[in-house]
C-alpha atoms as a PDB file:
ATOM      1  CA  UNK A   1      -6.768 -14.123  -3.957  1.00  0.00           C
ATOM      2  CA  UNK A   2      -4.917 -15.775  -1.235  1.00  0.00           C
ATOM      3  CA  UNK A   3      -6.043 -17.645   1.303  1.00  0.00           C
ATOM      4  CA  UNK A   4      -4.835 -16.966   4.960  1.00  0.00           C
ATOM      5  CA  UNK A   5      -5.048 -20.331   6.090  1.00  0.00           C
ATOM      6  CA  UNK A   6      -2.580 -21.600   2.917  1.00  0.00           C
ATOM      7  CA  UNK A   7       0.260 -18.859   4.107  1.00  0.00           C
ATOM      8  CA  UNK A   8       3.571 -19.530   4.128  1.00  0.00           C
ATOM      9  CA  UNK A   9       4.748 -17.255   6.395  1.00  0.00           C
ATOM     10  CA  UNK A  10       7.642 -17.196   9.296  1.00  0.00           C
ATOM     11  CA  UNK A  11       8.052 -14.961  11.793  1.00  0.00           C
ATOM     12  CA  UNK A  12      11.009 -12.914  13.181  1.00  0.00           C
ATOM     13  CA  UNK A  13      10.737 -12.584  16.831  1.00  0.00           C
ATOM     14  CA  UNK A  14      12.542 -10.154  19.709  1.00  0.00           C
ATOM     15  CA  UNK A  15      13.939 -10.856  22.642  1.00  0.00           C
ATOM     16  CA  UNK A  16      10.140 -11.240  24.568  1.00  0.00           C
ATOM     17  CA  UNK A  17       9.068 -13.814  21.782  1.00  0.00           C
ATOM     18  CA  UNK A  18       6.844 -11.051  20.292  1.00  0.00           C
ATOM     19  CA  UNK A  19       6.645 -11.302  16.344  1.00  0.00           C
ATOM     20  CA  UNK A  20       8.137  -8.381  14.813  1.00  0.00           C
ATOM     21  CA  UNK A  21       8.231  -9.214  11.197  1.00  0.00           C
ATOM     22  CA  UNK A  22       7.259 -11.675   8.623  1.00  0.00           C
ATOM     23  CA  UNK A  23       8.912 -13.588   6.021  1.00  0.00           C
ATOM     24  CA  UNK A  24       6.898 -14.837   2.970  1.00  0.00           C
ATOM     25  CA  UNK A  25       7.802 -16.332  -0.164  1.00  0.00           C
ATOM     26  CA  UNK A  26       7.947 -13.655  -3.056  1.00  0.00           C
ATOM     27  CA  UNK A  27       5.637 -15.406  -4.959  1.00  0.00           C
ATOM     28  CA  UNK A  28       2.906 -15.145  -1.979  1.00  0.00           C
ATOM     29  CA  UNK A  29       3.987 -11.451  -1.246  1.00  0.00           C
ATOM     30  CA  UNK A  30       3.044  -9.991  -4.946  1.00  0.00           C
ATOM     31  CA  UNK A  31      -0.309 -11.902  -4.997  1.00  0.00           C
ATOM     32  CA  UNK A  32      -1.039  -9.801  -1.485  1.00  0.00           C
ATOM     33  CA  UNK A  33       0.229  -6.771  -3.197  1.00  0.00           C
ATOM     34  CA  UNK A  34      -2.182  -7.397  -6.314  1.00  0.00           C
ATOM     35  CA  UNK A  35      -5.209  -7.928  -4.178  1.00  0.00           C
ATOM     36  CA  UNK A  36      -4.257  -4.837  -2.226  1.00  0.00           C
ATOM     37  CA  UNK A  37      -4.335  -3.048  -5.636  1.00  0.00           C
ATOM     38  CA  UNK A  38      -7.398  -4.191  -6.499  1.00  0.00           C
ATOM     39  CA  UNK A  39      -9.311  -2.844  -3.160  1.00  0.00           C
ATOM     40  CA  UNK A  40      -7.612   0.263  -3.951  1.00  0.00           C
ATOM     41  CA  UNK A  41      -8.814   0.414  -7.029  1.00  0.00           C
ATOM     42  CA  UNK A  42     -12.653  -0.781  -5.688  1.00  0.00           C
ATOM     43  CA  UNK A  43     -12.727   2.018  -3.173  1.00  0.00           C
ATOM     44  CA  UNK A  44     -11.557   4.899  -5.617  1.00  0.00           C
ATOM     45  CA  UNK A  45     -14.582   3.609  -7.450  1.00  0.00           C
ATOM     46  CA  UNK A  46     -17.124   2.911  -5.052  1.00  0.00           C
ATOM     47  CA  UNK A  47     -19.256   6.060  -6.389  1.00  0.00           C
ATOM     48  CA  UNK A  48     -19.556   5.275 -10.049  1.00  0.00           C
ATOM     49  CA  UNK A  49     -22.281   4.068 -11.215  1.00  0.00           C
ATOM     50  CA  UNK A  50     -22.271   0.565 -12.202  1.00  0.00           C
ATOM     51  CA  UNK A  51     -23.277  -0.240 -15.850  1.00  0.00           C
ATOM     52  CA  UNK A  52     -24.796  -3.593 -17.269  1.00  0.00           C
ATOM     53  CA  UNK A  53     -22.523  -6.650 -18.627  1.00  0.00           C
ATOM     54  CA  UNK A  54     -24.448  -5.743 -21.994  1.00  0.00           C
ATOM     55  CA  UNK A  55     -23.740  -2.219 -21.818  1.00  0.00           C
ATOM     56  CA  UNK A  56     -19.977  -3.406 -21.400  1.00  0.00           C
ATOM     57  CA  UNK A  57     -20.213  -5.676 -24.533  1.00  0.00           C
ATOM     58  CA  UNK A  58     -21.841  -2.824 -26.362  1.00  0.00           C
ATOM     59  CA  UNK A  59     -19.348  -0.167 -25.625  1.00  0.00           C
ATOM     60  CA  UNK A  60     -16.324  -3.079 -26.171  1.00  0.00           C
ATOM     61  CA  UNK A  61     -17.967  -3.392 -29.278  1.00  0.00           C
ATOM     62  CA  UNK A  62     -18.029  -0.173 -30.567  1.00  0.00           C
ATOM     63  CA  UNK A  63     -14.509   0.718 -29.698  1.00  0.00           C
ATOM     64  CA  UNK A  64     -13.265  -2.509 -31.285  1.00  0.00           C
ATOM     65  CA  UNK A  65     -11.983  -4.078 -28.932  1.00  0.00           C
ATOM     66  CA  UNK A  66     -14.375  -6.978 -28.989  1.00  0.00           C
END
């Protein structure tokens, strides 16, 4: 996740001096896309019930996968 205070942003201004856009580096502008992802993701699931880390490891298990 990125940190705020570590952004590498610039601003485009108008006329007034009143920022109108932002320019970040690409690298810094997918990471905020990820994270906005994830909270997507997080609210969509909000009302699921959460399961144990053992009950994950089971179920991992018995599908193969671990």
């Amino acid at each position: 996740m990125i940190e705020i205070q570590n952004f590498q942003a610039q601003f485009i201004t108008d006329e007034s001096g009143k920022k109108t856009a932002v320019i970040l580096p690409i690298e810094e502008f997918e990471e905020l896309l990820e994270d906005l992802n994830d909270l997507a993701v997080m609210a969509e699931r909000r009302e699921e019930s959460a399961i144990s880390f053992e009950e994950v490891k089971t179920r991992l298990k018995q599908d193969g996968l671990l």
